[in-house]
Protein backbone atom coordinates (compact mmCIF):
# COMPACT_ATOMS: atom_id res chain seq x y z
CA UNK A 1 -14.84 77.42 100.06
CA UNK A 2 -13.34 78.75 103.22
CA UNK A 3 -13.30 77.12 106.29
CA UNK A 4 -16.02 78.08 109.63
CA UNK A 5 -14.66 81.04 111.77
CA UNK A 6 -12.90 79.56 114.93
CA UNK A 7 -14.65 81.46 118.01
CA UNK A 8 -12.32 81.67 120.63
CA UNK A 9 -13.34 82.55 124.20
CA UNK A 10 -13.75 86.46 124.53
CA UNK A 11 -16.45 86.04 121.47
CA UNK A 12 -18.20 83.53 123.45
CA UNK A 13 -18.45 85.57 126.62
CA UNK A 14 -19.24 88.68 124.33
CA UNK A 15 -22.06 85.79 123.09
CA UNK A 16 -23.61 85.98 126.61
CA UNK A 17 -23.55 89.48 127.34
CA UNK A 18 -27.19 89.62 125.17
CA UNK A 19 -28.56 87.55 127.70
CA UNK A 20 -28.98 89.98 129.74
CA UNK A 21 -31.74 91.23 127.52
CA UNK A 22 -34.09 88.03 127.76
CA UNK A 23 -33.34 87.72 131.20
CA UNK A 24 -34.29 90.68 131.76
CA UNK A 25 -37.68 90.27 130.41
CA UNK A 26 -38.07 87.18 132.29
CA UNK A 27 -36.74 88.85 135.69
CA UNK A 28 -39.14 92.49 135.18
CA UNK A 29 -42.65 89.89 134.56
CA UNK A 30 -41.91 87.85 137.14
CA UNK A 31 -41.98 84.80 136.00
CA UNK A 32 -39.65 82.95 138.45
CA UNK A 33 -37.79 81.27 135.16
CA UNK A 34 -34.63 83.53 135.58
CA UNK A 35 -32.29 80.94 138.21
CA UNK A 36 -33.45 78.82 136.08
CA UNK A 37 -32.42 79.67 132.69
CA UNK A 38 -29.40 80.63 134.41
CA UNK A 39 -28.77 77.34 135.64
CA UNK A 40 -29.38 75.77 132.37
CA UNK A 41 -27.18 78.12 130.05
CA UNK A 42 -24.53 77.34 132.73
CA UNK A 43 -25.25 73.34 132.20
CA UNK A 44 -25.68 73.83 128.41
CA UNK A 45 -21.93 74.73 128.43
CA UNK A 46 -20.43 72.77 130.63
CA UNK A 47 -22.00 69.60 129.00
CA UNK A 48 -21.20 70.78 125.47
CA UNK A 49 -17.54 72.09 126.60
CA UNK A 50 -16.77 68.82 128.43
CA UNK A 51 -18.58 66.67 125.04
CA UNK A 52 -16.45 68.93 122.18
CA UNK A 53 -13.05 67.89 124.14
CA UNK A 54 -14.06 64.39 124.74
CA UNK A 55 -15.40 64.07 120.49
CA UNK A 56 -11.83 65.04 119.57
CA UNK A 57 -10.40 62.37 121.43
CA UNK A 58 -13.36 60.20 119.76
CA UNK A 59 -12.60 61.19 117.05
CA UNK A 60 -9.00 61.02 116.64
CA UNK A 61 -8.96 57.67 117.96
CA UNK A 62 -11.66 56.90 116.31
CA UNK A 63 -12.49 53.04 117.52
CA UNK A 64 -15.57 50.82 116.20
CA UNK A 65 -15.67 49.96 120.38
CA UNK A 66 -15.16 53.15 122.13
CA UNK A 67 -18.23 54.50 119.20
CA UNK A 68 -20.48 52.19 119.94
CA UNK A 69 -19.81 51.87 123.64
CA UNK A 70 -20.48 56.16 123.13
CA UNK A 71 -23.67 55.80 121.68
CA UNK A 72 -24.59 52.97 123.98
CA UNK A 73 -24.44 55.78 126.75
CA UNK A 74 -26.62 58.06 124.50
CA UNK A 75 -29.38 55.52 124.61
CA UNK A 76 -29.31 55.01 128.34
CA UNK A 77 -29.60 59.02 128.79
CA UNK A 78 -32.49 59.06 126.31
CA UNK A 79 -34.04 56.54 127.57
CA UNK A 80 -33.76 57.69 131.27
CA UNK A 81 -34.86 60.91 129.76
CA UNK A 82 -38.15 59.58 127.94
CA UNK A 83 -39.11 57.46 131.06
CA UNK A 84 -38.81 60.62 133.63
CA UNK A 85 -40.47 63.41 131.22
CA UNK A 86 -43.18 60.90 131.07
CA UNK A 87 -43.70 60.38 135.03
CA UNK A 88 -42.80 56.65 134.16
CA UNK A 89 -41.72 54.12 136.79
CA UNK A 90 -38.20 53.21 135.96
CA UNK A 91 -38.03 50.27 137.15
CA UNK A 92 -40.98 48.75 134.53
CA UNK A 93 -40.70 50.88 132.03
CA UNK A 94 -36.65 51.10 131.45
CA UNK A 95 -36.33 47.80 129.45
CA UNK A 96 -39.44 48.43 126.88
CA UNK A 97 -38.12 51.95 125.44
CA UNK A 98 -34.95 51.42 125.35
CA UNK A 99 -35.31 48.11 123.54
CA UNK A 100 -37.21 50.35 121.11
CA UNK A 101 -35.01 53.18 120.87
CA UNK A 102 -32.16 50.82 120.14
CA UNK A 103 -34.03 48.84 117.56
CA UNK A 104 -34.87 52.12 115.92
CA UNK A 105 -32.02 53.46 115.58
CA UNK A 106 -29.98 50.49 114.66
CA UNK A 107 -32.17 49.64 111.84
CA UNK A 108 -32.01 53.52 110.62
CA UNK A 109 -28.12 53.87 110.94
CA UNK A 110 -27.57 50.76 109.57
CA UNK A 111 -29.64 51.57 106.23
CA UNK A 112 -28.72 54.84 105.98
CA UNK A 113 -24.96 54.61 106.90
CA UNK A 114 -24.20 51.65 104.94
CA UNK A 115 -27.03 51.54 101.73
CA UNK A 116 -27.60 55.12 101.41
CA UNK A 117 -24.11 56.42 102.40
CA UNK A 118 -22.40 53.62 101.58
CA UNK A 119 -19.84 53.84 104.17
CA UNK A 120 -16.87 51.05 104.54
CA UNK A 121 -17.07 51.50 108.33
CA UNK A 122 -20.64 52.02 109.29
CA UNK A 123 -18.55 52.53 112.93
CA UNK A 124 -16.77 55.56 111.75
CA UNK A 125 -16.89 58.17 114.47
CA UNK A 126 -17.97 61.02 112.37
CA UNK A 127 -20.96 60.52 110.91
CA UNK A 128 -22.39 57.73 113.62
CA UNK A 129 -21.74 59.64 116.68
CA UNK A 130 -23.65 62.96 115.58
CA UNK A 131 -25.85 61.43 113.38
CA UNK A 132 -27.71 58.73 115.89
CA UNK A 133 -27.17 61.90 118.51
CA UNK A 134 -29.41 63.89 116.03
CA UNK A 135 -32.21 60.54 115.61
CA UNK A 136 -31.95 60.12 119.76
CA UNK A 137 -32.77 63.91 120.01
CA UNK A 138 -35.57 64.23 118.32
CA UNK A 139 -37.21 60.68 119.05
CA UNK A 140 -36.31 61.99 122.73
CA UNK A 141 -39.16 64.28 122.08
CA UNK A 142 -41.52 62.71 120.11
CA UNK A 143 -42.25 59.40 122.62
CA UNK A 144 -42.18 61.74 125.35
CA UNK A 145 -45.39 63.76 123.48
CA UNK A 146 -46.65 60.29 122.50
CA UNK A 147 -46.59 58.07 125.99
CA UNK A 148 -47.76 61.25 127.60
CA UNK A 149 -50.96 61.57 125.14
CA UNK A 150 -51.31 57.55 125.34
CA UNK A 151 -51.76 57.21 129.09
CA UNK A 152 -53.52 60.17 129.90
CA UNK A 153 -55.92 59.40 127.33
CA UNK A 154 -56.07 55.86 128.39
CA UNK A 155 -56.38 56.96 132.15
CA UNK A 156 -59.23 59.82 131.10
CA UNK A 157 -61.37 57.90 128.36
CA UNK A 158 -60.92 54.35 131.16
CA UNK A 159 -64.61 53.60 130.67
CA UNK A 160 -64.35 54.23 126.74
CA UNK A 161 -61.66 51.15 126.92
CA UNK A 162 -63.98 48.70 128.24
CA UNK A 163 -66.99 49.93 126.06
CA UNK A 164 -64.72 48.92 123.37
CA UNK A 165 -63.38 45.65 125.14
CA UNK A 166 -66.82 44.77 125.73
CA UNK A 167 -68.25 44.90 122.80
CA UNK A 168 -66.18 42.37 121.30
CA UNK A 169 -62.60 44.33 120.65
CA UNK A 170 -59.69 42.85 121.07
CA UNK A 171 -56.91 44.80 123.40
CA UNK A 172 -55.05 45.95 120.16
CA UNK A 173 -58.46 46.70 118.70
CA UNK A 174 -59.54 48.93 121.54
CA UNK A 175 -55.88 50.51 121.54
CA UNK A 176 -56.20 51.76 117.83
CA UNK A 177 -58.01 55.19 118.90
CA UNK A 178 -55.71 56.09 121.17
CA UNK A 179 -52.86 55.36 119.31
CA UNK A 180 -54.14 57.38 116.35
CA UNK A 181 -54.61 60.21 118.67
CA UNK A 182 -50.79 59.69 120.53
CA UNK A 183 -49.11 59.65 117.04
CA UNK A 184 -51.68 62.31 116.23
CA UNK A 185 -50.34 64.69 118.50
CA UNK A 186 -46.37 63.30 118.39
CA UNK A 187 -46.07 64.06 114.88
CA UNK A 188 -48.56 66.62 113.52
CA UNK A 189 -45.38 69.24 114.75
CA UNK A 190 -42.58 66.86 113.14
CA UNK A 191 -44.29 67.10 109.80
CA UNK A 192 -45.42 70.93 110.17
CA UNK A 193 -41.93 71.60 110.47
CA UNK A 194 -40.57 69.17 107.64
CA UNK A 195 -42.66 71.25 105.35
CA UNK A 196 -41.42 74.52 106.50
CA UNK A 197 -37.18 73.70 105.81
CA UNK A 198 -36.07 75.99 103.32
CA UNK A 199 -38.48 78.49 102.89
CA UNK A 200 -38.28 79.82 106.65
CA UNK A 201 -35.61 77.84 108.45
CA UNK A 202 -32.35 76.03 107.65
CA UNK A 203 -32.16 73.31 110.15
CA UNK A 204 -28.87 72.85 112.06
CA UNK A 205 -26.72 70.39 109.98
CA UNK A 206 -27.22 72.11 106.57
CA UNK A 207 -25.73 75.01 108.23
CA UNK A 208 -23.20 73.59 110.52
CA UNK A 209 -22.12 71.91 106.94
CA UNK A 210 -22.31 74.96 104.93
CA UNK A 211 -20.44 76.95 107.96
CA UNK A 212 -17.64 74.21 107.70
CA UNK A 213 -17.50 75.18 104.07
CA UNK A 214 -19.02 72.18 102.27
CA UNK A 215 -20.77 73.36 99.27
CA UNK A 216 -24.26 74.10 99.78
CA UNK A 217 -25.94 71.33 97.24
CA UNK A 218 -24.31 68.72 99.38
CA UNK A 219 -25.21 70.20 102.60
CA UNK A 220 -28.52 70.07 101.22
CA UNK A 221 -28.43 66.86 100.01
CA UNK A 222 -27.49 65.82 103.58
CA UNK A 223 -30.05 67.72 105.27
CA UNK A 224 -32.86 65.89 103.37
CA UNK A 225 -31.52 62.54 104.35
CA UNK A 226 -31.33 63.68 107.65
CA UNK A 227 -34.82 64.36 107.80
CA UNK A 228 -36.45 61.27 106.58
CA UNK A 229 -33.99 59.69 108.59
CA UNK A 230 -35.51 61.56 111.56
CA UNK A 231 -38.94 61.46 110.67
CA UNK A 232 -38.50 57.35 110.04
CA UNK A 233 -36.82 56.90 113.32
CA UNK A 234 -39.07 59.01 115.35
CA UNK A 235 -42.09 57.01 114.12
CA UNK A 236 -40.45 53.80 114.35
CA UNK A 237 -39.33 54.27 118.57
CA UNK A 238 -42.99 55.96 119.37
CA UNK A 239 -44.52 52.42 117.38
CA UNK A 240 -42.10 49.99 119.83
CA UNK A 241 -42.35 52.07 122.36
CA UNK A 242 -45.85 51.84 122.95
CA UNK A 243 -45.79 48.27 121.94
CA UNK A 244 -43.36 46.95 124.14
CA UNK A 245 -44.98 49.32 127.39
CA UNK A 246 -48.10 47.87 126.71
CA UNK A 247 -47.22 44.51 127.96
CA UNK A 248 -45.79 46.36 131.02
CA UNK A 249 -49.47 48.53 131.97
CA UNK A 250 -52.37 45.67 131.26
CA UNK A 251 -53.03 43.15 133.49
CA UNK A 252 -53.39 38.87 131.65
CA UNK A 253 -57.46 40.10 131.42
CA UNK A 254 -56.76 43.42 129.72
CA UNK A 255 -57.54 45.63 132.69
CA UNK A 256 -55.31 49.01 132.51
CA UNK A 257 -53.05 48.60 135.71
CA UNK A 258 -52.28 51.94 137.93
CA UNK A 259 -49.58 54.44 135.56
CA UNK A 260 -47.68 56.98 137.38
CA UNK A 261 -43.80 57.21 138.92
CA UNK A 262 -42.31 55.70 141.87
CA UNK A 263 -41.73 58.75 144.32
């Protein structure tokens, strides 16, 4: 199969003359989104320009130390990420996810990349680097719908707590409904759209792979990995995450201590 058609720069700028269509929309209803799109389509390529030129040299080079000292910085931008999305205070709640993303995703990589895959370097630049960029991604989103529904349930249904805690619950006994409604609410998207893949979307690596002109049984063969891989690690970070930030937002008698960011 042929190679993926190299794009070269007038076909990328020809790429954003039909955003001038949506902006326009956005611009003629008013809806005060336009600067910022703008700003963001600007960012998207700057960050993607300045992370293709910098994945060559990864790749090239392609060093067990400079990898994981890459996807080291991944976390710490995901977890940052998580933390501020979910109006957490940095300072308490930094440690607890990213603990949790890392466990996640080192337990997934590792099983995937060296018993699935079977991979002699489970280090190797090419499939570690996009790969755990692909779990971060969408575990990125998933804790952020999760701590979000946790705490705001927590904060609204307060009374509902102690109720529980009073009646003989333990703390993790109390916590089980609003877990159930966190994950609930995390995950009932993640598995509407796992059902959907192939009948009304391809999702982005199967094409990427068949665009790069693998054939298109192993692209798919790749893609379902990929999303029990995602699905598994997405559970497993919302689980620690909440786990770990619990001991960080009850007091040593249970009591739910005050949630919000440092301004």
């Amino acid at each position: 199969m042929k190679g993926v058609t190299d794009l070269d720069y007038i076909s990328l700028i020809l790429g954003y003359i039909i955003l001038i269509i949506p902006f326009y929309i956005l611009w003629y209803y008013k809806t005060g989104l336009v600067k910022d799109a703008f700003i963001a389509f600007i960012r998207m390529t700057i960050q993607l320009l300045l992370v293709g030129f910098y994945l060559e040299f990864i790749f090239e080079l392609n060093s067990s130390i400079l990898n994981l000292t890459w996807v080291f910085v991944m976390t710490i931008l995901a977890t940052y990420t998580v933390i501020n999305r979910s109006e957490l205070k940095i300072k308490e709640f930094f440690l607890p996810i990213f603990i949790a993303i890392v466990l996640s995703v080192l337990i997934i990589d590792a099983y995937f990349l060296g018993i699935v895959i079977k991979l002699n370097n489970l280090f190797d630049a090419r499939y570690l680097i996009p790969i755990t960029g692909m779990l971060l991604g969408n575990s990125i989103k998933t804790i952020i719908i999760a701590l979000n529904t946790y705490y705001k349930q927590l904060k609204k249904e307060k009374e509902l707590y102690k109720w529980y805690l009073a009646n003989g619950a333990t703390r993790q006994e109390a916590l089980v409904p609003f877990k159930k409604e966190a994950l609930k609410s995390a995950f009932n998207p993640v598995i509407a759209n796992v059902a959907i893949v192939g009948l009304i979307s391809l999702p982005g690596m199967m094409t990427g792979q068949i665009l790069g002109g693998s054939s298109p049984t192993v692209a798919v063969k790749y893609q379902i990995m990929l999303m029990i891989m995602v699905f598994s690690s997405s559970i497993f970070s919302v689980f620690l995450s909440i786990y770990f930030a619990d001991k960080k937002v009850f007091d040593s008698f249970d009591n739910l201590k005050k949630i919000g960011k440092t301004k």
